[in-house]
C-alpha atoms as a PDB file:
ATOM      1  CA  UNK A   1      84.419 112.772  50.332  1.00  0.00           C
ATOM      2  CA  UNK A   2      87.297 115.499  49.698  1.00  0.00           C
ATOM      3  CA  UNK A   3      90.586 114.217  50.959  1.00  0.00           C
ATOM      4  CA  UNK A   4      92.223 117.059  52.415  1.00  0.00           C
ATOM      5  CA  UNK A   5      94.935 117.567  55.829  1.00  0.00           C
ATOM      6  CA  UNK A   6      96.279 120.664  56.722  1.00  0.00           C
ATOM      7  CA  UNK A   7      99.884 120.896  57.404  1.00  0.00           C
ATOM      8  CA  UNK A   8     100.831 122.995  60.203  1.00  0.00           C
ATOM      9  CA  UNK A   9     104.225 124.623  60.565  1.00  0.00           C
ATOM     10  CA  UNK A  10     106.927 122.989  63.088  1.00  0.00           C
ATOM     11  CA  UNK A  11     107.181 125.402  66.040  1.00  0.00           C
ATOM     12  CA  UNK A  12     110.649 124.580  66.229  1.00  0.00           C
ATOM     13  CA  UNK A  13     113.121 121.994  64.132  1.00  0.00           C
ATOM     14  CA  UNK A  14     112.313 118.316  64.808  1.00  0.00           C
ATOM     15  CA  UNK A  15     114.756 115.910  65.770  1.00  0.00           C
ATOM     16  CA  UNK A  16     114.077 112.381  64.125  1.00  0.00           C
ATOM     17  CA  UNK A  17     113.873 109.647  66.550  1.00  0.00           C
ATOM     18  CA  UNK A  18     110.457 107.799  65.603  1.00  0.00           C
ATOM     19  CA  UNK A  19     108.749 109.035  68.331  1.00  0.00           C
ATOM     20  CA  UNK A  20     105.250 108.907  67.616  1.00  0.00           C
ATOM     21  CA  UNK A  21     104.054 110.416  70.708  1.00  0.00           C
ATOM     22  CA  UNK A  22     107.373 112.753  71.127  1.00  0.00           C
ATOM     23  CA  UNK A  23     105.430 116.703  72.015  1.00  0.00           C
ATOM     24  CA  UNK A  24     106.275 117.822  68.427  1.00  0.00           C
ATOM     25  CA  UNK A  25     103.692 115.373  66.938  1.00  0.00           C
ATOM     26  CA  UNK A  26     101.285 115.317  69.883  1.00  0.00           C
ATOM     27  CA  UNK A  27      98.930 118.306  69.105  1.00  0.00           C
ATOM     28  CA  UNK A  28      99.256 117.422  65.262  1.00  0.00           C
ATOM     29  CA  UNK A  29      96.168 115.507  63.819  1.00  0.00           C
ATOM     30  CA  UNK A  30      96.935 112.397  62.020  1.00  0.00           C
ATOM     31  CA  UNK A  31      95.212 110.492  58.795  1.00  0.00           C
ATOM     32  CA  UNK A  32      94.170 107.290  58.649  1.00  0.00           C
ATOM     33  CA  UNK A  33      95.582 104.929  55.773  1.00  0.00           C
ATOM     34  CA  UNK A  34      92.556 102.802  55.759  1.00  0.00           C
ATOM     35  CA  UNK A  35      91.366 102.499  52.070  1.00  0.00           C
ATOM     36  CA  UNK A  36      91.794  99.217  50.634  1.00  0.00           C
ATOM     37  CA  UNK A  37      93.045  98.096  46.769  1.00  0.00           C
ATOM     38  CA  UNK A  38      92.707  94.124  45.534  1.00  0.00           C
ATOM     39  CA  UNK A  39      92.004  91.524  47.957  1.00  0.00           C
ATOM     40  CA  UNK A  40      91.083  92.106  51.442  1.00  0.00           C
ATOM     41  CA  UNK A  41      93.670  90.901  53.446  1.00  0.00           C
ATOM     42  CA  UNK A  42      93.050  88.245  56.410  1.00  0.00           C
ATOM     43  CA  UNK A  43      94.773  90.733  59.000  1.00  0.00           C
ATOM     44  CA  UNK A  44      94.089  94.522  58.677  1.00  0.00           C
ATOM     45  CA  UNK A  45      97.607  96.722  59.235  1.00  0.00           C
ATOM     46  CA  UNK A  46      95.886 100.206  61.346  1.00  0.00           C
ATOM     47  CA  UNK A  47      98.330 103.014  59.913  1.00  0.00           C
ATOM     48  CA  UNK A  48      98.135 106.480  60.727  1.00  0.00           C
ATOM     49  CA  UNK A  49     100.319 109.385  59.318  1.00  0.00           C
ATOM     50  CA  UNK A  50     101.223 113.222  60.440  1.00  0.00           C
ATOM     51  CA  UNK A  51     103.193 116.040  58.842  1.00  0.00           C
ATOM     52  CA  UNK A  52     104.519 119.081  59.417  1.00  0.00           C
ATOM     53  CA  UNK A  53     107.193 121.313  57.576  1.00  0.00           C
ATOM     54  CA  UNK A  54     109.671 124.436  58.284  1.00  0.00           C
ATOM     55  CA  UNK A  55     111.282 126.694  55.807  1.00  0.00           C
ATOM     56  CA  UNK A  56     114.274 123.670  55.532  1.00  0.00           C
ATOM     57  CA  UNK A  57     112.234 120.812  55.523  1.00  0.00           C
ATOM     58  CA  UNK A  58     109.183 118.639  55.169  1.00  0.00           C
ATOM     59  CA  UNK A  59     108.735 116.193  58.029  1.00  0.00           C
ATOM     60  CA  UNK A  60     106.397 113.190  58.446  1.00  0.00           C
ATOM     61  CA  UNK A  61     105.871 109.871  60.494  1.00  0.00           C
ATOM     62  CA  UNK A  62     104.067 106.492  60.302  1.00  0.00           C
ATOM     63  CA  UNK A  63     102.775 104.523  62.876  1.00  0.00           C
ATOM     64  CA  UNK A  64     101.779 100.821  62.122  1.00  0.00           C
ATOM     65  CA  UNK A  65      99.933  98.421  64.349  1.00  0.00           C
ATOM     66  CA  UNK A  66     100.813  95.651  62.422  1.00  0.00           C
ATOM     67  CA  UNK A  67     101.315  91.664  62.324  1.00  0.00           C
ATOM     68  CA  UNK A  68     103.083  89.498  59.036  1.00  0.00           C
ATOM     69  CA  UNK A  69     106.209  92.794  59.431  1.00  0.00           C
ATOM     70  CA  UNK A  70     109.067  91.572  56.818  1.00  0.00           C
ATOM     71  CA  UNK A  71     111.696  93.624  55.869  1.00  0.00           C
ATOM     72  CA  UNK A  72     114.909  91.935  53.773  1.00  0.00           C
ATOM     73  CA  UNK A  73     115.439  95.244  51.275  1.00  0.00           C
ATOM     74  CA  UNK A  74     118.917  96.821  52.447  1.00  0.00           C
ATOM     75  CA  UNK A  75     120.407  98.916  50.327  1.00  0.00           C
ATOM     76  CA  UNK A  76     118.901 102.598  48.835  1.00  0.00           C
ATOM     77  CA  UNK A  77     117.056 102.157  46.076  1.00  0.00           C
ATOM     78  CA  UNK A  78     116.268  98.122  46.415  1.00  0.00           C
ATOM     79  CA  UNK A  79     112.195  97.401  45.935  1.00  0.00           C
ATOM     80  CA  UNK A  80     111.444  98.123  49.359  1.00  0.00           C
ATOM     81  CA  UNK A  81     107.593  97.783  48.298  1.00  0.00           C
ATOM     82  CA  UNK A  82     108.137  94.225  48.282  1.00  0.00           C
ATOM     83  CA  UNK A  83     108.793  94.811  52.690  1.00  0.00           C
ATOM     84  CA  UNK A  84     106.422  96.048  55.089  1.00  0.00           C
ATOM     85  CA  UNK A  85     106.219  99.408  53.978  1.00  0.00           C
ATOM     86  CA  UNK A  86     105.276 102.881  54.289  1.00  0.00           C
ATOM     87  CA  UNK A  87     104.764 105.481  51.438  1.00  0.00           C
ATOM     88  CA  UNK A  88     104.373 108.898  50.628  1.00  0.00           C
ATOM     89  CA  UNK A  89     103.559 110.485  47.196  1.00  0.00           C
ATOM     90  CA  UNK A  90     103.606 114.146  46.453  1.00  0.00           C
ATOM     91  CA  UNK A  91     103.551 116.584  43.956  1.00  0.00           C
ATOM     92  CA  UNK A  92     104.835 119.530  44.630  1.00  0.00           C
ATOM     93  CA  UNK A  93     104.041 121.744  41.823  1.00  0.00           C
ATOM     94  CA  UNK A  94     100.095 122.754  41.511  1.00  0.00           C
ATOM     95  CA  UNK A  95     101.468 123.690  37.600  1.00  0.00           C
ATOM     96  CA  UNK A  96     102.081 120.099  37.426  1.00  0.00           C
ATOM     97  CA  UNK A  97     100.113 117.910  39.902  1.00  0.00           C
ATOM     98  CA  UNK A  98     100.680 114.829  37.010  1.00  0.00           C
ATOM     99  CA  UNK A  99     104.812 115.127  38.120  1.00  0.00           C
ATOM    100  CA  UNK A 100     105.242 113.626  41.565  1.00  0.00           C
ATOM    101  CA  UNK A 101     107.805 111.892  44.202  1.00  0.00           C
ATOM    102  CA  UNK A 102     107.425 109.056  45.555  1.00  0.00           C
ATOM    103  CA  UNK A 103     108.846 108.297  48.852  1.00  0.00           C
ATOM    104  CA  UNK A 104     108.796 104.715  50.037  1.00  0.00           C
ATOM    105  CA  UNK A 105     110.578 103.626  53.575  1.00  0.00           C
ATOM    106  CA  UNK A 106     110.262  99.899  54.781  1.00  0.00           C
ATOM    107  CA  UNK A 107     109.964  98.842  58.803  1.00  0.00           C
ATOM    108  CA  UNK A 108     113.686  98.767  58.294  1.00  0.00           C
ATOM    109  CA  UNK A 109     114.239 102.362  57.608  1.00  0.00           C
ATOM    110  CA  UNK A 110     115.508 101.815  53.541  1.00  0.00           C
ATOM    111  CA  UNK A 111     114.554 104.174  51.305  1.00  0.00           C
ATOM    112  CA  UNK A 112     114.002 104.417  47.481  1.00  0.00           C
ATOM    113  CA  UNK A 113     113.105 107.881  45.964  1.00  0.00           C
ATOM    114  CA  UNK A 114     112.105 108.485  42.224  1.00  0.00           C
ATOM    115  CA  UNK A 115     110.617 111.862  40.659  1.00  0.00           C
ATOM    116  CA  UNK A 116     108.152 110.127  38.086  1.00  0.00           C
ATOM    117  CA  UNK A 117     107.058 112.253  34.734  1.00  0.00           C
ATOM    118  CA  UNK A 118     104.252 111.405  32.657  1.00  0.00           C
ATOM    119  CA  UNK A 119     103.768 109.763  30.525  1.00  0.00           C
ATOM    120  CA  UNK A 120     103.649 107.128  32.601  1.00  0.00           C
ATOM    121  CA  UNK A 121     106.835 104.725  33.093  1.00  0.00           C
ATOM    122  CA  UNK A 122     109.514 108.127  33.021  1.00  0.00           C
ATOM    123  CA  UNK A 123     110.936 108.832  35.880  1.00  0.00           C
ATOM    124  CA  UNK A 124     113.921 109.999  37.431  1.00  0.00           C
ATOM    125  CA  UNK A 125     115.969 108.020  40.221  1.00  0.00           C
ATOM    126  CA  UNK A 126     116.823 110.167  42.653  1.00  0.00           C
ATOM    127  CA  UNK A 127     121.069 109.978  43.264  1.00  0.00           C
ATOM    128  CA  UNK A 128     121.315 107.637  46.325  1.00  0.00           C
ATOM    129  CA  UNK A 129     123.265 110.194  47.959  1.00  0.00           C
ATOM    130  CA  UNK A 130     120.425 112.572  47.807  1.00  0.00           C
ATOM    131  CA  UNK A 131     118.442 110.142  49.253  1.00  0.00           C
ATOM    132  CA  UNK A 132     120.663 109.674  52.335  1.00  0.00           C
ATOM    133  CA  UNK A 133     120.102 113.544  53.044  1.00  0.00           C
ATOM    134  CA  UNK A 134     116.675 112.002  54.483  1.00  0.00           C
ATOM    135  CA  UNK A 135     116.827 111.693  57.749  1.00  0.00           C
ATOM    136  CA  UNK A 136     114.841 108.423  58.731  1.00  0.00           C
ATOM    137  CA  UNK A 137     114.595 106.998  61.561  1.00  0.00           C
ATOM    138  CA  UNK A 138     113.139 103.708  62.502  1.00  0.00           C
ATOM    139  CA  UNK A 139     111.678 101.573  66.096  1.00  0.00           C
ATOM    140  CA  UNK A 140     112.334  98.079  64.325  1.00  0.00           C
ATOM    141  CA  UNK A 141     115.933  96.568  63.211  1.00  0.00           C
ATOM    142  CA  UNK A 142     116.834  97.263  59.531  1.00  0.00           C
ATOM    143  CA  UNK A 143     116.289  93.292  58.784  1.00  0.00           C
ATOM    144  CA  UNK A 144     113.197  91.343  60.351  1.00  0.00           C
ATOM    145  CA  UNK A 145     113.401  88.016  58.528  1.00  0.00           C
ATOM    146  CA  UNK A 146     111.687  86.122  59.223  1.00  0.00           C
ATOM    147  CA  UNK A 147     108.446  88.167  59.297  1.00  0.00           C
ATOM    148  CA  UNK A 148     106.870  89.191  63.132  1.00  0.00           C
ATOM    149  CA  UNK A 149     103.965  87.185  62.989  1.00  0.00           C
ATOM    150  CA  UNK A 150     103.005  88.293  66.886  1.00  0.00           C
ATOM    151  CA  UNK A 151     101.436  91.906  66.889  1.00  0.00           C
ATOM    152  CA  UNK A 152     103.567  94.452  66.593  1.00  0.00           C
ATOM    153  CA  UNK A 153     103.519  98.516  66.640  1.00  0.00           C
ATOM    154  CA  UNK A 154     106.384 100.473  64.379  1.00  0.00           C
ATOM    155  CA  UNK A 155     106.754 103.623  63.441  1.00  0.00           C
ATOM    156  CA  UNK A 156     109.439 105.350  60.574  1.00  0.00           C
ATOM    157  CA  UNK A 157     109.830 108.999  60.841  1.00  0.00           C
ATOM    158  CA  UNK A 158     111.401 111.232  57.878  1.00  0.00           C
ATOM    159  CA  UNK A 159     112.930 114.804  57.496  1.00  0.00           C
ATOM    160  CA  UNK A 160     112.983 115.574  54.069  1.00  0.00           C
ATOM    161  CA  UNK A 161     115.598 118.546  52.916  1.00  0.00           C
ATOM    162  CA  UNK A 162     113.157 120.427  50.574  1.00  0.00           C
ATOM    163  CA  UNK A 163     116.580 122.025  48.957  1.00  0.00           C
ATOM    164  CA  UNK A 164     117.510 118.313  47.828  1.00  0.00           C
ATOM    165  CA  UNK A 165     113.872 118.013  46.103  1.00  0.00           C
ATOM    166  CA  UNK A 166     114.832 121.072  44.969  1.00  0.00           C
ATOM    167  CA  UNK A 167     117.660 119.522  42.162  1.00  0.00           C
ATOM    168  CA  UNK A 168     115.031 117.160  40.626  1.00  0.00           C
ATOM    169  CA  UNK A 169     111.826 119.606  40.249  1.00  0.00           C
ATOM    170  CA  UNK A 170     110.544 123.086  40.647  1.00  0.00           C
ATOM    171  CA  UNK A 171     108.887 123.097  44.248  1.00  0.00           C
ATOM    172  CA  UNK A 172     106.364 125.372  45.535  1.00  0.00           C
ATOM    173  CA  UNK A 173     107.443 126.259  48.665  1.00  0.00           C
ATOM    174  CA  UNK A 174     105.464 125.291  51.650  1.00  0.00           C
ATOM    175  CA  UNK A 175     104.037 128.361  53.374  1.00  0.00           C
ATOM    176  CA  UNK A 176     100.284 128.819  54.412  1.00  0.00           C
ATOM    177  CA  UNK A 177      98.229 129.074  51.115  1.00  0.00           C
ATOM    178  CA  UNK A 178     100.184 126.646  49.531  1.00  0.00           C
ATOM    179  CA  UNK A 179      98.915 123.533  48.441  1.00  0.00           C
ATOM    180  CA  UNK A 180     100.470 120.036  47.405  1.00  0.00           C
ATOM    181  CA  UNK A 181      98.871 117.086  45.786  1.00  0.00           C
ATOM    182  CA  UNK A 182      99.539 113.886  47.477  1.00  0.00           C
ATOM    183  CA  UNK A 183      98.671 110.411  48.755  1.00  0.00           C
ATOM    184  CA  UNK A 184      99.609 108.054  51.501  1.00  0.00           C
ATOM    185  CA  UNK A 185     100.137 104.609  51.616  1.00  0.00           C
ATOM    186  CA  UNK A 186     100.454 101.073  53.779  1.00  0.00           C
ATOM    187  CA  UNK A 187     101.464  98.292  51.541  1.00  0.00           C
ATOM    188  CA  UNK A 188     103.332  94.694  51.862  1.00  0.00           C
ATOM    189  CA  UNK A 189     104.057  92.244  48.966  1.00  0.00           C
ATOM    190  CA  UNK A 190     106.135  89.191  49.659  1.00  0.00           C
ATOM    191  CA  UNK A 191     104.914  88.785  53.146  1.00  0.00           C
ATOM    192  CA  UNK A 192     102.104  85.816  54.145  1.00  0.00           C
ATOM    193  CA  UNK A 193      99.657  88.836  54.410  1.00  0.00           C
ATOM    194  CA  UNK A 194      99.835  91.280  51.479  1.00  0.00           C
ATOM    195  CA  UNK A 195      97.729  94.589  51.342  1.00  0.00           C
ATOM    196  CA  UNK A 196      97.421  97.687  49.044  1.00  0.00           C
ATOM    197  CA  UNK A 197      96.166 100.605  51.515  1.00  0.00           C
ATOM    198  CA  UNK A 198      95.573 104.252  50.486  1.00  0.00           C
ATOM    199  CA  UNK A 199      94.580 107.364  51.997  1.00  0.00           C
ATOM    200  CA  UNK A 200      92.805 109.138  49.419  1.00  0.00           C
ATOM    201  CA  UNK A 201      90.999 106.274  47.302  1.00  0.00           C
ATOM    202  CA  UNK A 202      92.126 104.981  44.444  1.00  0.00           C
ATOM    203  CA  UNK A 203      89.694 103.782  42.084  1.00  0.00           C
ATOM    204  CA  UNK A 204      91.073 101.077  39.630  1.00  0.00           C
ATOM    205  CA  UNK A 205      91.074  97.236  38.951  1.00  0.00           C
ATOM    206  CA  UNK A 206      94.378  96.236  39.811  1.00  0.00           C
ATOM    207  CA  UNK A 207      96.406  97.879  42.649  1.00  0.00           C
ATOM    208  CA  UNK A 208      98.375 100.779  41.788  1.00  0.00           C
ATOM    209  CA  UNK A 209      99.610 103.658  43.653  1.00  0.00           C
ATOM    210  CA  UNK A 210     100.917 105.588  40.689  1.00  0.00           C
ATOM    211  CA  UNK A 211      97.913 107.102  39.681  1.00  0.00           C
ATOM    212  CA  UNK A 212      98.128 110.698  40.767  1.00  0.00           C
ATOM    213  CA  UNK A 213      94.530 111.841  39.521  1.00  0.00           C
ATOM    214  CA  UNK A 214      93.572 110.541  42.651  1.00  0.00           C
ATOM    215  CA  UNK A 215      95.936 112.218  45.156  1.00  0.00           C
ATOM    216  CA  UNK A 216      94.085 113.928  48.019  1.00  0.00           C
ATOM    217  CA  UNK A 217      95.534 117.643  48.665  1.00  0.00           C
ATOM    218  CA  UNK A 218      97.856 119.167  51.541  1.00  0.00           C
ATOM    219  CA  UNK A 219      97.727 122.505  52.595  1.00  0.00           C
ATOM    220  CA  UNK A 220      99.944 124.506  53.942  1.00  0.00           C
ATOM    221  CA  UNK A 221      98.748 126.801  57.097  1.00  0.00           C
END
C-alpha cells in the first residue's frame, strides 16, 4: 500500500485555535495514525491528522480520542515523547529525503524541534526561539498530571513559518508538484498505557520513528 496525502493550499491564512472542525479544516481529508510498533496496547488512542500550507507557512492539526493523556514536559525542548504526544516528521528536500525534522508537540502544547542528519545520531537542535515562531495551539491545559484516565478528545494545531525551517536546511518550497517525504505519529511513554503509532508503517523490531526509509510522501497540489 503506497502512503501518499495530498496537501491542498490554504484558501486564506489560518488562525490557530485547535479547532478541528473550524471551516478551514472541514473540506480537508484527514489520515489516520493507526499503524502499530511493539506491544499492542490495552486501549487504542484513534488519531487523525490534516495539512495544508500557503506561501508563509505549513499548517497541520491532530485530533486524539484518547484515554491514559499525561503531559508533565514544560519547557521547549524537554522529551515531550515521554507525554501524550503528537508527531510530525518531514523531509523537505527530495535531494535529501535521509535529512529530516522532526516535530513533536505533547497534549500540553510543548514543543521540541531537531533537524536530524545521517548518519544516524547527528542532528541539529533547533534554537528554542525558533521553535517559539510555531504557533501551537492546544484544547487541554499545558500540565495534566495526573494522567485523564476517563475518555477524552484533544486536538494540537501548528503553523509552521517555512522561513524559520529555512535557517536549518534547504527547503523545497511547497507549491503543486512538489513533493515531501514524511511520517506521522501517536505515541505515549511514561503513561499506564504506552503506544508507538505510525502512519506510513514502519517495519522494524523495536519501536523507532527515526527511520526515514519508511516515510510515506506529501504532495503538494
Amino acid at each position: 500500500m503506497k502512503y501518499e496525502y495530498n496537501i491542498l493550499r490554504a484558501e486564506q491564512p489560518v488562525d490557530t485555535d485547535a479547532g478541528w472542525d473550524k471551516p478551514h479544516w472541514a473540506k480537508r481529508e484527514a489520515v489516520v495514525i493507526n499503524n502499530y510498533m511493539g506491544e499492542m496496547p490495552r486501549f487504542r488512542p484513534l488519531t487523525e491528522a490534516r495539512i495544508m500550507y500557503d506561501q508563509n507557512y505549513i499548517y497541520i492539526i491532530f485530533r486524539v480520542k484518547d484515554r491514559y493523556v499525561l503531559s508533565m514536559n514544560e519547557n521547549i525542548n524537554d522529551p515531550v515523547w515521554e507525554d501524550s504526544c503528537v508527531e510530525f516528521f518531514f523531509a523537505p528536500d527530495m535531494n535529501y529525503p535521509e535529512r529530516y525534522f522532526n516535530l513533536e508537540v505533547n497534549c500540553g502544547g510543548i514543543p521540541l524541534m531537531h533537524y536530524n542528519l545521517i548518519p544516524r545520531k547527528q542532528f541539529i537542535k533547533l534554537d528554542p526561539d525558533d521553535i517559539a515562531k510555531i504557533e501551537i495551539a492546544h484544547s487541554l491545559p499545558a500540565l495534566n498530571v495526573p494522567e485523564i484516565e476517563d475518555p477524552v478528545t484533544w486536538t494540537v494545531e501548528c503553523r509552521i513559518p517555512l522561513d524559520m525551517l529555512g535557517k536549518y536546511a534547504k527547503i523545497d518550497l511547497p507549491e503543486k508538484g512538489v513533493i515531501w517525504m514524511a511520517n506521522l505519529y501517536k505515541i505515549a511513554v511514561n503513561n499506564s498505557n504506552p503506544h508507538y503509532i505510525t502512519w506510513a508503517p514502519v517495519e522494524n523490531d523495536v519501536p523507532d520513528f527515526h527511520l526515514p526509509r519508511f516515510f510515506g510522501s506529501l504532495r503538494f497540489n
